[in-house]
Structures are given as C-alpha cells and as structure tokens.
N, C-alpha and C. Protein backbone atom coordinates (compact mmCIF):
# COMPACT_ATOMS: atom_id res chain seq x y z
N UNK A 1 0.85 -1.20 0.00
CA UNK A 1 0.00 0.00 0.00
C UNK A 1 0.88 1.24 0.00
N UNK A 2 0.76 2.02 -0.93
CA UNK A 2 1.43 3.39 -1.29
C UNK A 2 1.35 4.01 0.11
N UNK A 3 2.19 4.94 0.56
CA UNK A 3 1.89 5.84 1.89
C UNK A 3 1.44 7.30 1.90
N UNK A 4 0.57 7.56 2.65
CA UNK A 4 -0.01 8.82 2.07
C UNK A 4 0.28 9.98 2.44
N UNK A 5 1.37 9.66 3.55
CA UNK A 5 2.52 11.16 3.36
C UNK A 5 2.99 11.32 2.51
N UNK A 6 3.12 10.48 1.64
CA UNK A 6 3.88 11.20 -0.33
C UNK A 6 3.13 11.67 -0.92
N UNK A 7 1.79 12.31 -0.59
CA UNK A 7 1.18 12.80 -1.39
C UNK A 7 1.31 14.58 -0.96
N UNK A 8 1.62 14.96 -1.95
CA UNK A 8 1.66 16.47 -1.94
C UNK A 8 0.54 17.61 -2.66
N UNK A 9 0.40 18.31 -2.13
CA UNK A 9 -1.11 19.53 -2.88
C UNK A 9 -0.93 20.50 -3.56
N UNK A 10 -1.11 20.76 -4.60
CA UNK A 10 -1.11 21.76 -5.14
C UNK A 10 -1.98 22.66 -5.49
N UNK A 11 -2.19 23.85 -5.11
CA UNK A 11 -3.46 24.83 -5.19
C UNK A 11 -2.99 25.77 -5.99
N UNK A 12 -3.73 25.77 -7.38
CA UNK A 12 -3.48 26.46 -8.31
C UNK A 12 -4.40 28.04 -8.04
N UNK A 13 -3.69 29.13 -8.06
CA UNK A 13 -3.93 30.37 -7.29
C UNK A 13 -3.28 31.38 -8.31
N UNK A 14 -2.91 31.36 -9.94
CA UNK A 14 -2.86 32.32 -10.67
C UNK A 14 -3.80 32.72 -12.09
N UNK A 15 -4.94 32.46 -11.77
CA UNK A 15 -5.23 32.86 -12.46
C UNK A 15 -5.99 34.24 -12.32
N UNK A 16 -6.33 34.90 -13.26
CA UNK A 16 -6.90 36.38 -13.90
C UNK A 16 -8.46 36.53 -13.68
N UNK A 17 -9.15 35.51 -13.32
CA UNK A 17 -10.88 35.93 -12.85
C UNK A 17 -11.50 36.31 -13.57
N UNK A 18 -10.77 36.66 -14.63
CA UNK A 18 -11.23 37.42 -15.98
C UNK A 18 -12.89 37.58 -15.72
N UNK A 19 -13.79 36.58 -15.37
CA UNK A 19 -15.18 36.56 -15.37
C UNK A 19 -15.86 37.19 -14.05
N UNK A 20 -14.73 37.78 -13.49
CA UNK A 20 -15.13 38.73 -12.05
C UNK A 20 -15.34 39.74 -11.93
N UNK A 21 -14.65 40.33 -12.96
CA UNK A 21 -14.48 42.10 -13.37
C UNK A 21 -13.15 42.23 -13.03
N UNK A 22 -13.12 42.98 -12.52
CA UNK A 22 -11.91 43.64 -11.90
C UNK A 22 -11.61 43.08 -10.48
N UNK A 23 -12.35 42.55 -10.07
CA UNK A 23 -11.76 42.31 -8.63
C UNK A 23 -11.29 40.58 -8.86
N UNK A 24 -9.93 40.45 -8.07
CA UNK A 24 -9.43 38.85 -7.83
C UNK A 24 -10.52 37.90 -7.13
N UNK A 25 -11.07 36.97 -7.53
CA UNK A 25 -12.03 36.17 -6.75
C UNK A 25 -11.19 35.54 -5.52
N UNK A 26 -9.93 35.45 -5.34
CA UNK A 26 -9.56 34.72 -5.19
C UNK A 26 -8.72 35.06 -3.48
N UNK A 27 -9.43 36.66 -3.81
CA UNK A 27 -8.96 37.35 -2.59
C UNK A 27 -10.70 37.98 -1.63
N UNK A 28 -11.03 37.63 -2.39
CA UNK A 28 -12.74 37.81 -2.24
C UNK A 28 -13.10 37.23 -0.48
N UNK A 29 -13.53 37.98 0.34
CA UNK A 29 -14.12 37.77 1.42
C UNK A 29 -14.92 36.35 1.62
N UNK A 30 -14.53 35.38 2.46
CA UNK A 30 -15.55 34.52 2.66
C UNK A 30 -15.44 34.14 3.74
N UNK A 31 -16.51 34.68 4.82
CA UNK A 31 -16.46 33.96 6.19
C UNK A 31 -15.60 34.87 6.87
N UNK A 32 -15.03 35.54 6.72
CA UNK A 32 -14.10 36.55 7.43
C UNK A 32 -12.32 35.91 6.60
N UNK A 33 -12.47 35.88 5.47
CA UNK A 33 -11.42 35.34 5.34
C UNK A 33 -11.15 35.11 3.99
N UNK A 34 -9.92 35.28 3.22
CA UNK A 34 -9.70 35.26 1.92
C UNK A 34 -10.03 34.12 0.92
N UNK A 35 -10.78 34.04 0.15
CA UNK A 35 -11.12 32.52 -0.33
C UNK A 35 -10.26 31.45 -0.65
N UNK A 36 -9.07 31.72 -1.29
CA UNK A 36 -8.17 31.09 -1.44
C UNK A 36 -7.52 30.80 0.30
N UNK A 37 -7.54 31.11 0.95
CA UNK A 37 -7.18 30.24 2.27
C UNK A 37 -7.69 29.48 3.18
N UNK A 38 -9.10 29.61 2.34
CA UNK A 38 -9.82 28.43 2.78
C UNK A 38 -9.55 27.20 2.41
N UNK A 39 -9.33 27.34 0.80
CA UNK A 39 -8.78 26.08 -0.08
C UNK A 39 -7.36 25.56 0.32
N UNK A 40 -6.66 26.65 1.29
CA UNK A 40 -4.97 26.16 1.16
C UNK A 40 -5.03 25.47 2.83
N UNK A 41 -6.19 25.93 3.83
CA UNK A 41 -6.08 25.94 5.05
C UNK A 41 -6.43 24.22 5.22
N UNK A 42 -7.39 23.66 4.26
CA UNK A 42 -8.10 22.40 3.84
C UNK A 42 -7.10 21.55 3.47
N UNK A 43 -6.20 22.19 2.87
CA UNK A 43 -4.97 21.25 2.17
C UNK A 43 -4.12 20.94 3.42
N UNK A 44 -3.71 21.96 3.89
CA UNK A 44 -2.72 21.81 5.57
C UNK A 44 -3.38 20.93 6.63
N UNK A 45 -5.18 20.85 6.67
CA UNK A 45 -5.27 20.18 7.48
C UNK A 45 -5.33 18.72 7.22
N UNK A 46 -5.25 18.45 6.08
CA UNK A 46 -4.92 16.88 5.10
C UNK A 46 -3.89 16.25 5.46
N UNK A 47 -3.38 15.61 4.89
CA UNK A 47 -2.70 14.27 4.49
C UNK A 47 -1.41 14.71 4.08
N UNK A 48 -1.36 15.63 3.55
CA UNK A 48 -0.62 15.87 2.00
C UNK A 48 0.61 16.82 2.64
N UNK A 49 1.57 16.60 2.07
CA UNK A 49 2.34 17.47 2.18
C UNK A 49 3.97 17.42 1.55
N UNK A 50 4.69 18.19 1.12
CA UNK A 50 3.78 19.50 1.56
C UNK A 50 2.99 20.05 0.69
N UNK A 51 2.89 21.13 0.74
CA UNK A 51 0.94 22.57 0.33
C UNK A 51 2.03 23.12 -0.58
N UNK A 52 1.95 23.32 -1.96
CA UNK A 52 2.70 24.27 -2.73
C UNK A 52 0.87 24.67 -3.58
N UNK A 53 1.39 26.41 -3.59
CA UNK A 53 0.74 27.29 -4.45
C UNK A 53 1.17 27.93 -5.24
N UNK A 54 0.47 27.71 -6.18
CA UNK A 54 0.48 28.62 -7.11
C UNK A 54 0.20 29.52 -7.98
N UNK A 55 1.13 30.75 -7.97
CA UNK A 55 0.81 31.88 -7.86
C UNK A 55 1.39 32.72 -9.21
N UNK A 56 0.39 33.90 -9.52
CA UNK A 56 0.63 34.28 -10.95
C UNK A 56 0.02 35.56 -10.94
N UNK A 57 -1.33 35.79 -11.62
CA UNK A 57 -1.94 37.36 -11.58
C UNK A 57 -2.46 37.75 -9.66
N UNK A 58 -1.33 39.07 -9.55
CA UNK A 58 -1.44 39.79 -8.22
C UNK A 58 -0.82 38.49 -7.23
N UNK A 59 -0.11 38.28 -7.32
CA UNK A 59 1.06 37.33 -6.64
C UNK A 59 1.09 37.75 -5.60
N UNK A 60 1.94 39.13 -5.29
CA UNK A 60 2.03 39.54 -4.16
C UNK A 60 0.34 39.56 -2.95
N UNK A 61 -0.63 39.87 -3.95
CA UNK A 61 -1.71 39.95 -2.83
C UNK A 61 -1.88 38.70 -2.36
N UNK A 62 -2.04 37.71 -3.20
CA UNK A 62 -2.60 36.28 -2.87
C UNK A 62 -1.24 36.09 -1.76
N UNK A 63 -0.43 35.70 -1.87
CA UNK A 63 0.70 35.95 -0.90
C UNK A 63 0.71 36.24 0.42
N UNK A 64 0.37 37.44 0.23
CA UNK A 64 -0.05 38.02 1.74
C UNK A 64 -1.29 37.78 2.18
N UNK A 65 -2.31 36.91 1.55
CA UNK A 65 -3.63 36.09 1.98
C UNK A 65 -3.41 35.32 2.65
N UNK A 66 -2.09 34.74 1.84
CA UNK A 66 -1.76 33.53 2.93
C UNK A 66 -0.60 33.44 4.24
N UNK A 67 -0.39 34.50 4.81
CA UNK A 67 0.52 34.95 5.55
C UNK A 67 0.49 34.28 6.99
N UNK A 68 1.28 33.77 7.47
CA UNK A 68 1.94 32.58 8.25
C UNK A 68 1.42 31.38 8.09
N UNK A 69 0.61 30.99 6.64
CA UNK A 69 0.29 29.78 6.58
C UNK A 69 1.66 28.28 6.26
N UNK A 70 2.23 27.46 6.68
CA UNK A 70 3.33 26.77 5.83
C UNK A 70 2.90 26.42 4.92
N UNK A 71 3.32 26.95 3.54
CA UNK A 71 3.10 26.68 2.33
C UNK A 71 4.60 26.77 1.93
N UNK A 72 4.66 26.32 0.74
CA UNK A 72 5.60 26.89 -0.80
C UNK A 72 5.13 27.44 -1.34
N UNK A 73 5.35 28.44 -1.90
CA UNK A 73 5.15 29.16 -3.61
C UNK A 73 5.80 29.03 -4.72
N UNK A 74 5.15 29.03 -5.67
CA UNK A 74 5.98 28.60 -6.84
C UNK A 74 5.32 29.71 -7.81
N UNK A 75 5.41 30.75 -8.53
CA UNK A 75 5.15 31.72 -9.44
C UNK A 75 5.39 31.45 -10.76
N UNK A 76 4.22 31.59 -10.94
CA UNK A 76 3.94 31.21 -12.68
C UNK A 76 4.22 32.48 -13.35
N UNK A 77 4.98 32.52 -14.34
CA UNK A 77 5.03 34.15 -15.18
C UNK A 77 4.37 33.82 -16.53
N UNK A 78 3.73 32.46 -16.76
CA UNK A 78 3.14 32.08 -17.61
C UNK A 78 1.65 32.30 -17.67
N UNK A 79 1.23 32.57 -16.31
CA UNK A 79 -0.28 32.53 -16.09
C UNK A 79 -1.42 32.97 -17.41
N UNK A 80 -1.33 34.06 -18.15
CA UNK A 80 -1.75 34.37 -19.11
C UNK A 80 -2.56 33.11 -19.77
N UNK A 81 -1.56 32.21 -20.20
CA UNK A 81 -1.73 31.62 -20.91
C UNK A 81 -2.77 30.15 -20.75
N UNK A 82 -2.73 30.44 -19.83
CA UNK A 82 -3.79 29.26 -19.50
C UNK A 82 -3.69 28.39 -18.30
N UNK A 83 -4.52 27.79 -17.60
CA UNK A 83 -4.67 27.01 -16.78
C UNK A 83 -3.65 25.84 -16.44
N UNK A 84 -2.99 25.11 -17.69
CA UNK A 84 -1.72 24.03 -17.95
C UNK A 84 -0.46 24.61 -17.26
N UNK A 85 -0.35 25.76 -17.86
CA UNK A 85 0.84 26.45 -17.46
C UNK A 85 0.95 26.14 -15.83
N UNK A 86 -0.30 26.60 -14.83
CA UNK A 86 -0.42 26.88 -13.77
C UNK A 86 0.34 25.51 -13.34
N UNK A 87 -0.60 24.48 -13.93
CA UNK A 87 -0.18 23.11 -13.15
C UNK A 87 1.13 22.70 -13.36
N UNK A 88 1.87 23.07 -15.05
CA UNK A 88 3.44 22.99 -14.65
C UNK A 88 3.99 23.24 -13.62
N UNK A 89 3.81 24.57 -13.77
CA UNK A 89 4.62 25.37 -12.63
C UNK A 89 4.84 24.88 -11.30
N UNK A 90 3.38 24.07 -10.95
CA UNK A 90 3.12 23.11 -9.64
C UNK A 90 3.84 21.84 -9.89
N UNK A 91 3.86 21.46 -10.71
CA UNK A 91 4.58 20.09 -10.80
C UNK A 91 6.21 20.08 -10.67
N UNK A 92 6.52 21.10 -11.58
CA UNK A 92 8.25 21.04 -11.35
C UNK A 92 8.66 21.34 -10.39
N UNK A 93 8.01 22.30 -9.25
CA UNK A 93 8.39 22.93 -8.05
C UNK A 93 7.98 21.54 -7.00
N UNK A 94 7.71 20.92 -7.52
CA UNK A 94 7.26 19.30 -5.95
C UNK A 94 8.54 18.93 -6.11
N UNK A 95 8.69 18.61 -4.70
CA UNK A 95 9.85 17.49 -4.31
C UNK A 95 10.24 16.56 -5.11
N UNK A 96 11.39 15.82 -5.14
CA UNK A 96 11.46 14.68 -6.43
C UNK A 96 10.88 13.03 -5.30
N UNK A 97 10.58 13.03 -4.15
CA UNK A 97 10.05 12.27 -3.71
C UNK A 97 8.93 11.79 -3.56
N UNK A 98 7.81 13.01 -3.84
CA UNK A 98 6.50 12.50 -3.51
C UNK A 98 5.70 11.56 -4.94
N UNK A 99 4.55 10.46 -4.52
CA UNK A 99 4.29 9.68 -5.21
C UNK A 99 2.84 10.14 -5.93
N UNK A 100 2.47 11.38 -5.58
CA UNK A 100 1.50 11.88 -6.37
C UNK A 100 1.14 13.15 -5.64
N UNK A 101 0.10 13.58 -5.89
CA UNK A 101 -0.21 15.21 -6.07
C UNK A 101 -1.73 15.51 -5.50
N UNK A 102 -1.83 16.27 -5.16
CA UNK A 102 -3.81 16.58 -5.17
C UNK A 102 -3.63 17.55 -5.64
N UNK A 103 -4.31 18.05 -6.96
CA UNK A 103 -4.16 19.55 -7.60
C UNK A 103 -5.82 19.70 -7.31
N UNK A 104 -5.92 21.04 -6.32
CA UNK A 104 -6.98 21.63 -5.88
C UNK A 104 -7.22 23.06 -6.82
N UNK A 105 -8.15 23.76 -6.84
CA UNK A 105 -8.47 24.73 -7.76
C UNK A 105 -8.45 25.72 -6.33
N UNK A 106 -8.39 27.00 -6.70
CA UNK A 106 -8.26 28.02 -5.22
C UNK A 106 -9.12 28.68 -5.36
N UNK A 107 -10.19 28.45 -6.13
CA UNK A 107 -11.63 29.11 -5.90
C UNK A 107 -13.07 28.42 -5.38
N UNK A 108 -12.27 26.91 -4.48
CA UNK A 108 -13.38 26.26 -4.14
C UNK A 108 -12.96 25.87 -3.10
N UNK A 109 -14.10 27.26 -2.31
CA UNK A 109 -13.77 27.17 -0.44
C UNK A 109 -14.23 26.33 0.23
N UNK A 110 -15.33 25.60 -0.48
CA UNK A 110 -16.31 24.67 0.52
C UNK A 110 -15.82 23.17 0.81
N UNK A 111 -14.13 23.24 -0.44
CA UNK A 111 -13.69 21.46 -0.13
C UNK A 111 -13.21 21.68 1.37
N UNK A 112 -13.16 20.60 2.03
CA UNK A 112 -12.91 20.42 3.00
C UNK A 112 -11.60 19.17 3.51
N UNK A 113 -10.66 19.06 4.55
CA UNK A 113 -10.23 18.16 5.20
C UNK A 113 -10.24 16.84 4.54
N UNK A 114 -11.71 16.93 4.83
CA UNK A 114 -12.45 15.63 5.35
C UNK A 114 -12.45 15.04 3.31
N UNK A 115 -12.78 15.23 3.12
CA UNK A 115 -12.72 14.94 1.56
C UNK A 115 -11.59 14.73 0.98
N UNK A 116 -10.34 15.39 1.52
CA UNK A 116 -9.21 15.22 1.19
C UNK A 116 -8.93 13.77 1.76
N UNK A 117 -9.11 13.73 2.36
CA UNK A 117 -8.33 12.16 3.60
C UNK A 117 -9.12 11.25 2.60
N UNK A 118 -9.97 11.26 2.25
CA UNK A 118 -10.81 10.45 1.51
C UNK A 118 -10.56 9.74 0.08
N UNK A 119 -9.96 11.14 -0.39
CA UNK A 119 -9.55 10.56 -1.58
C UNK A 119 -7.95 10.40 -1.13
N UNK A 120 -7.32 10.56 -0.51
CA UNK A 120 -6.12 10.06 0.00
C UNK A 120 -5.96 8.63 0.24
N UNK A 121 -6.77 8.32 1.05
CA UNK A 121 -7.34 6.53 1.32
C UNK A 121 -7.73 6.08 -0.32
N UNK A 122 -7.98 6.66 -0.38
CA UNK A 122 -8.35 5.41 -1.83
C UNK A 122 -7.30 5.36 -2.57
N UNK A 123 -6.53 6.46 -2.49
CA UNK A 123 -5.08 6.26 -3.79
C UNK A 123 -4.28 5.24 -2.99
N UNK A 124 -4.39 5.68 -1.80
CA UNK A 124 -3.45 4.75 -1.03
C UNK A 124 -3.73 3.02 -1.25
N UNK A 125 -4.97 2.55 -1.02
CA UNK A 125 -5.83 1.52 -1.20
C UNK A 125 -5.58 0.78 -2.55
N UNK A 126 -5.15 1.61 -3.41
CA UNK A 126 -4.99 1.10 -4.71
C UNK A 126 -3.54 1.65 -5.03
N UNK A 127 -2.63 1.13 -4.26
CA UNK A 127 -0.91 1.28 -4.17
C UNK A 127 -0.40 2.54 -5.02
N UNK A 128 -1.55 3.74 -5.07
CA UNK A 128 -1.10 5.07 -5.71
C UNK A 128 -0.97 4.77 -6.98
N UNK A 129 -1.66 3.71 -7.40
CA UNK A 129 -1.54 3.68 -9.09
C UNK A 129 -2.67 4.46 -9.93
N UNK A 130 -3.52 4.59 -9.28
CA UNK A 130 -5.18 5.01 -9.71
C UNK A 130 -4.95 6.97 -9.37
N UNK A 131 -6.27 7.42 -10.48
CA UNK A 131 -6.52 8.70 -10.62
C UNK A 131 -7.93 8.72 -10.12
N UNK A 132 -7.44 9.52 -8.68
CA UNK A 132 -8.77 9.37 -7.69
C UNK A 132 -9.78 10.79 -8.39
N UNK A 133 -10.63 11.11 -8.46
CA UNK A 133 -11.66 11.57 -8.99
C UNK A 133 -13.10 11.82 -8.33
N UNK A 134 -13.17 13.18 -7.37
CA UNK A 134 -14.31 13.09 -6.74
C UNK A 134 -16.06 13.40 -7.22
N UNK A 135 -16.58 12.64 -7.27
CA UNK A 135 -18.04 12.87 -7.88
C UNK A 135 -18.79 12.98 -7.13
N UNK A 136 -20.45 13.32 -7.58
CA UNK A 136 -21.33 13.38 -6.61
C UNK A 136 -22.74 13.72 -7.71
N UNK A 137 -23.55 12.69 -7.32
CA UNK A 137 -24.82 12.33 -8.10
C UNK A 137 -24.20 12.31 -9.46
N UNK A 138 -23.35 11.40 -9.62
CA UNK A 138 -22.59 11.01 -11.09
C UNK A 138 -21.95 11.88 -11.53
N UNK A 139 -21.50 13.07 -11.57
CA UNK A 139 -20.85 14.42 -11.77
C UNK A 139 -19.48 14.35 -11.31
N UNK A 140 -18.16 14.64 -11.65
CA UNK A 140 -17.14 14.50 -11.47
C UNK A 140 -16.60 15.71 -11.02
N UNK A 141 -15.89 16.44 -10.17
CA UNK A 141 -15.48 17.76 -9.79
C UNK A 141 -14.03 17.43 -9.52
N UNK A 142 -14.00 18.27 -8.97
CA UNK A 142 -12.50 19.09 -8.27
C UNK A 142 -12.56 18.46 -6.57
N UNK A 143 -10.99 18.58 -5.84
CA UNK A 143 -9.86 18.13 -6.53
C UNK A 143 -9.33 16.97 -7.08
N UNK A 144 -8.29 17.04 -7.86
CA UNK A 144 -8.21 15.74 -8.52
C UNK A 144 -7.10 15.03 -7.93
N UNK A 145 -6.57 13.85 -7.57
CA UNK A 145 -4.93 13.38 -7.63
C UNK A 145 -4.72 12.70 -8.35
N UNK A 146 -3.14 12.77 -8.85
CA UNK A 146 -2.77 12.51 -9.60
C UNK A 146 -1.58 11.45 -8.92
N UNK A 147 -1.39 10.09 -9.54
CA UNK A 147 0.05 9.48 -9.08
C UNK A 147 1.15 10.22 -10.29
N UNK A 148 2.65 10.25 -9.56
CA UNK A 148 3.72 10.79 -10.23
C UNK A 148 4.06 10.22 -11.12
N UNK A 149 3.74 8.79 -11.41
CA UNK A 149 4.19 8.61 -13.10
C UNK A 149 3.59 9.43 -14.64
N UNK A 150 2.68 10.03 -13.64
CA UNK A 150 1.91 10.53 -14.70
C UNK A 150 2.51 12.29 -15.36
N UNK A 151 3.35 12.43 -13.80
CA UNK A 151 3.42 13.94 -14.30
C UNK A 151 4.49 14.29 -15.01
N UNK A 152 5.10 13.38 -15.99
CA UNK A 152 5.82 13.62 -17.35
C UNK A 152 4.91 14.38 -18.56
N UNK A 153 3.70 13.35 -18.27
CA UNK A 153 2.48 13.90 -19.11
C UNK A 153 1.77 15.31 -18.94
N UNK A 154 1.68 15.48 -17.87
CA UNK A 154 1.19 16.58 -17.42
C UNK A 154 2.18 17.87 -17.48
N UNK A 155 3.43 17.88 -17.85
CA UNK A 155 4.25 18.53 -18.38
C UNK A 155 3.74 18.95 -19.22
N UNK A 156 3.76 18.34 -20.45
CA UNK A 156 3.50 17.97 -21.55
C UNK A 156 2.26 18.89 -22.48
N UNK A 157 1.37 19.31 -20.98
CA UNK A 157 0.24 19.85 -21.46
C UNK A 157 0.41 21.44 -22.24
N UNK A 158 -1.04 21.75 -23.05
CA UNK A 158 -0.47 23.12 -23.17
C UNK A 158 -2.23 23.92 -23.08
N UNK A 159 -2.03 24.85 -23.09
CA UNK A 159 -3.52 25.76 -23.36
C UNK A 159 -4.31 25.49 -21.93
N UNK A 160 -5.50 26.04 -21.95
CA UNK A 160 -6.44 26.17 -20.63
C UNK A 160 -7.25 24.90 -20.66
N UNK A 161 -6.73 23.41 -20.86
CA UNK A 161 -7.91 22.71 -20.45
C UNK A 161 -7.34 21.78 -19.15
N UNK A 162 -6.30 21.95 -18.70
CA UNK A 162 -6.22 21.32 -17.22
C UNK A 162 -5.62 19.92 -17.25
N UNK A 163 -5.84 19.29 -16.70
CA UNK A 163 -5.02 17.55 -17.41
C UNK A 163 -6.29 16.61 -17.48
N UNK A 164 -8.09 17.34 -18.22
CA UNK A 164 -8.86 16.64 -18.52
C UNK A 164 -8.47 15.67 -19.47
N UNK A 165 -7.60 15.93 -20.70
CA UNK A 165 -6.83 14.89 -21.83
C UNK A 165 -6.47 13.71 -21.03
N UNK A 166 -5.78 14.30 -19.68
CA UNK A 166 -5.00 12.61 -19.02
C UNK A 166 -5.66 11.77 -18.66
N UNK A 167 -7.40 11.91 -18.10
CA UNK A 167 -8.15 11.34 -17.66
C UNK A 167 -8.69 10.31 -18.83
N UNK A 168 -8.83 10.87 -20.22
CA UNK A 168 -9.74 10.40 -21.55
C UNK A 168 -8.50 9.10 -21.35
N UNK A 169 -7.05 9.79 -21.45
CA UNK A 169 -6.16 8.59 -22.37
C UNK A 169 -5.65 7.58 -21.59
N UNK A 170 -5.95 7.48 -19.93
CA UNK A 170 -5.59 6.78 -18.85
C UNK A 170 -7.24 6.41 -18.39
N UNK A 171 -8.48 6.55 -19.03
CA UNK A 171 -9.61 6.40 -18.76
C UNK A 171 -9.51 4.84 -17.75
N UNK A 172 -8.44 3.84 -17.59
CA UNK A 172 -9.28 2.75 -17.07
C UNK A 172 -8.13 2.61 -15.95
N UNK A 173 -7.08 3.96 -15.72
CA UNK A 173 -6.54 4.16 -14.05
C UNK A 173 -7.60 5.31 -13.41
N UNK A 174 -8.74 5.69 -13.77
CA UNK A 174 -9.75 6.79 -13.22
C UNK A 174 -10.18 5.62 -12.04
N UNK A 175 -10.32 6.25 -10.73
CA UNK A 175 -10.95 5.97 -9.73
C UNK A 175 -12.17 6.83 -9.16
N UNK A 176 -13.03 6.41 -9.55
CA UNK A 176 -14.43 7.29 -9.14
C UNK A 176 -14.48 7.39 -7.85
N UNK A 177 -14.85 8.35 -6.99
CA UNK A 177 -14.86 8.36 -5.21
C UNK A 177 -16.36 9.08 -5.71
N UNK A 178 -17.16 8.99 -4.51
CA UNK A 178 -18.57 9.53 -4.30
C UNK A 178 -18.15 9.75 -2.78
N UNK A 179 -17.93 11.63 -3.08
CA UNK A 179 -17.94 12.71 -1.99
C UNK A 179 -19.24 12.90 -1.16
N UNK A 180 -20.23 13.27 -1.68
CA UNK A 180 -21.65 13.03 -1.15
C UNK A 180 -21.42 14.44 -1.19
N UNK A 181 -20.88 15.35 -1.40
CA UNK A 181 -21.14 16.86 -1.16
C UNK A 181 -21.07 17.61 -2.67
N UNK A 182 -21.57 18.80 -3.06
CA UNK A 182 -21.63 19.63 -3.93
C UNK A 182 -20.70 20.38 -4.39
N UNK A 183 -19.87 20.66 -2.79
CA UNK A 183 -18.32 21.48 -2.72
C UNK A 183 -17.37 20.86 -3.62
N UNK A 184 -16.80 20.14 -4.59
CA UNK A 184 -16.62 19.28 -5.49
C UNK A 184 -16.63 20.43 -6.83
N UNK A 185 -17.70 20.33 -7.23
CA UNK A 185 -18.24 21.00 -8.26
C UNK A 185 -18.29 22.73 -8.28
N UNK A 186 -18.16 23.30 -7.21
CA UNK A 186 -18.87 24.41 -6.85
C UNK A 186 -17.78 25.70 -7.09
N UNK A 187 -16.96 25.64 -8.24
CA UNK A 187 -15.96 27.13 -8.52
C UNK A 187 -16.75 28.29 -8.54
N UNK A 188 -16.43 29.40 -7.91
CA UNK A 188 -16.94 30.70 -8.14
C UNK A 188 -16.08 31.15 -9.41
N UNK A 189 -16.76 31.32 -10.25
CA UNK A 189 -15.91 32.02 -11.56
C UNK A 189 -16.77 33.72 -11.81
N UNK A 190 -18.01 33.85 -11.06
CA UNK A 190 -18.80 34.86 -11.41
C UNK A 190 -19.38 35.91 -9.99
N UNK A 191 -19.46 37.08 -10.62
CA UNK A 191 -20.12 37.78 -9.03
C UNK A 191 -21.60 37.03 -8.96
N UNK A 192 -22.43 36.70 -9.82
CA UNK A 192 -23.61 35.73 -8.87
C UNK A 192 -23.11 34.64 -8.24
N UNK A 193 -21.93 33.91 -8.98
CA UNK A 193 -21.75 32.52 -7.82
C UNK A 193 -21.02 32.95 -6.83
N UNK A 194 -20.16 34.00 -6.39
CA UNK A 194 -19.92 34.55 -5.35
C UNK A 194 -20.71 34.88 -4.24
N UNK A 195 -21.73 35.49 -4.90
CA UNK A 195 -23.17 35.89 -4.03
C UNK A 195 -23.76 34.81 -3.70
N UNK A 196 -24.09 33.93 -4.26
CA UNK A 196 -24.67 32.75 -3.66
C UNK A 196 -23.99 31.96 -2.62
N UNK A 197 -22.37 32.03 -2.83
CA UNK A 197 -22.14 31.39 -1.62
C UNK A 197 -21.52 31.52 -0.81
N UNK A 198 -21.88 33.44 -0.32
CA UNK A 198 -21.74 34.55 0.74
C UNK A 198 -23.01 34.03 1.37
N UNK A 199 -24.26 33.98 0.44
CA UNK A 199 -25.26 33.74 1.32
C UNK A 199 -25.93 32.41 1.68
N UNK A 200 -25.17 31.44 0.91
CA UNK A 200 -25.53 30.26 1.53
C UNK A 200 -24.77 30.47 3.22
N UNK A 201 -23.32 30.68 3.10
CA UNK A 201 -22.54 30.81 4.45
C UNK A 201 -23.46 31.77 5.44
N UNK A 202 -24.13 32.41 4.96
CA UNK A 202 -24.60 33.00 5.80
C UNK A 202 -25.94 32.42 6.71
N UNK A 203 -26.93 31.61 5.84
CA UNK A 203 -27.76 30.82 6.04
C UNK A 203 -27.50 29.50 6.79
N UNK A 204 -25.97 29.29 6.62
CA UNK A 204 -25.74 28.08 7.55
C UNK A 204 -25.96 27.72 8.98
C-alpha cells in the first residue's frame, strides 16, 4: 500500500478571474477570510504534504492572503496563458520524492479536510496507481490526484484545459470516489456565484 505522506497539494492560485471584473475572486471575502485560504487551510489540514501554491496574476496579494500559513510558492510568469501552465509550474516545483499530487483549484472554499483524507485513502488503497476523482450524483469535480508517473504527461500539457486529456487517455486508471457533497463542483468564476455562496454561508 502506497503511503499517504507522499502525497503532496497543489493549489493552483494564478489565475486572472477574468469573469469577475476587476476584482481577484480569489482574494474575495468569505467567512471573514480570503477565499483562497480556505482552499490552502483544507490542504494543511490533510494528508498531503507539503501545500505548494500557485501563484501568478497579483502574486504579491494572494501571498499576503496567505501569511503565516506553511506553504511553498511557486510563481507562474506564464499565467496568461492558461490554466496548464499553472499546473506545470506546480509540478516542477514538488519534491522529487512524492508519489503523487492533489491539484486543488483556489476558488473552491467549501472542499474540505475531510474529503481530502478520503480521496487520499483510496489512492493509497490502490498502491497510488489510480486517478482518484471526486463525484457526486454522477458528476465529477475538483480536486483531482494525480500518481507521479503521470506527471511527465502533465508537463507535456499546453492551453487552458487542465489535465482533462490525461483522464480520456488513462480512462481505465480513473478511480471514481462519491464525496456526497456539492463542494466538489462548486468554482466561483462569477459575481452571482460569489453571491450565492456569501449567502448560503450565511444561512448556515
């Protein structure tokens, strides 16, 4: 059985919000607290380690979001260009020891801990060969892990579609997990999905 201290996180944290306006989503109030450190605070209380982010448009702010958290940073000057870039940048900056990855998105505050350990156990369960994959009512979301043989490939990538390609061409190392939660699925990319889940938190 693979050990699941080799698994390391990566929270991809440069991108442009482009669909926000002008303001970083990613520094956006939630709960008394920057959204992206909700996503990095979830990763620290996991399995995984260590927590590398990464960081690209307004670096310095996201940065200081996360101020005395133990993280790494790793700075993308590629960010522009797409989403792939981001996850390079995360991949070459990991240790040459760890046996796979959790690449988390930093605009989805509601993953939790507890979801992490989860899909941690299952990579582990299946000697870190499998691409754990969290779903919920058949729907596949965020975050994903990845084992390290894979991230030659994931190099490899280019443009904004993420390492969905690795999943199609490794389709029968995919490990389906059923999260039971929505937080999975749930990126704020827009000021209504922002608003909605200011006020779901608030309704809680």
């Amino acid at each position: 059985m693979a050990e699941p201290t080799h698994i390391a996180a990566i929270v991809l944290a440069a991108g442009r919000s482009t669909r926000m306006g002008a303001a970083n989503k990613l520094l956006a109030d939630i709960g008394g607290k920057p959204m992206v450190r909700h996503v990095v605070e979830a990763a620290l209380a996991s399995q995984a380690h260590p927590v590398l982010v990464v960081t690209g448009h307004q670096a310095d702010e996201v940065r200081a979001a996360l101020a005395r958290l133990d993280v790494a940073v790793a700075t993308n000057p590629d960010f522009a260009t797409g989403l792939s870039s981001s996850l390079k940048a995360g991949i070459r900056a990991l240790p040459k020891h760890v046996a796979g990855a959790l690449v988390l998105l930093g605009d989805m505050p509601r993953i939790e801990a507890a979801h992490l350990h989860a899909m941690i156990a299952a990579w582990a369960s299946d000697a870190g060969q499998t691409i754990v994959v969290p779903v919920h009512q058949g729907q596949r979301g965020n975050p994903v892990l990845w084992p390290a043989d894979l991230f030659d490939e994931m190099l490899a990538l280019e443009g904004d579609v993420g390492a969905r390609t690795l999943m199609i061409r490794h389709t029968h190392r995919v490990r389906e997990i059923e999260l039971g939660t929505d937080a999975i699925g749930m990126d704020v990319d827009t000021p209504d999905a922002l608003a909605r889940l200011r006020d779901a938190g608030r309704s809680a």
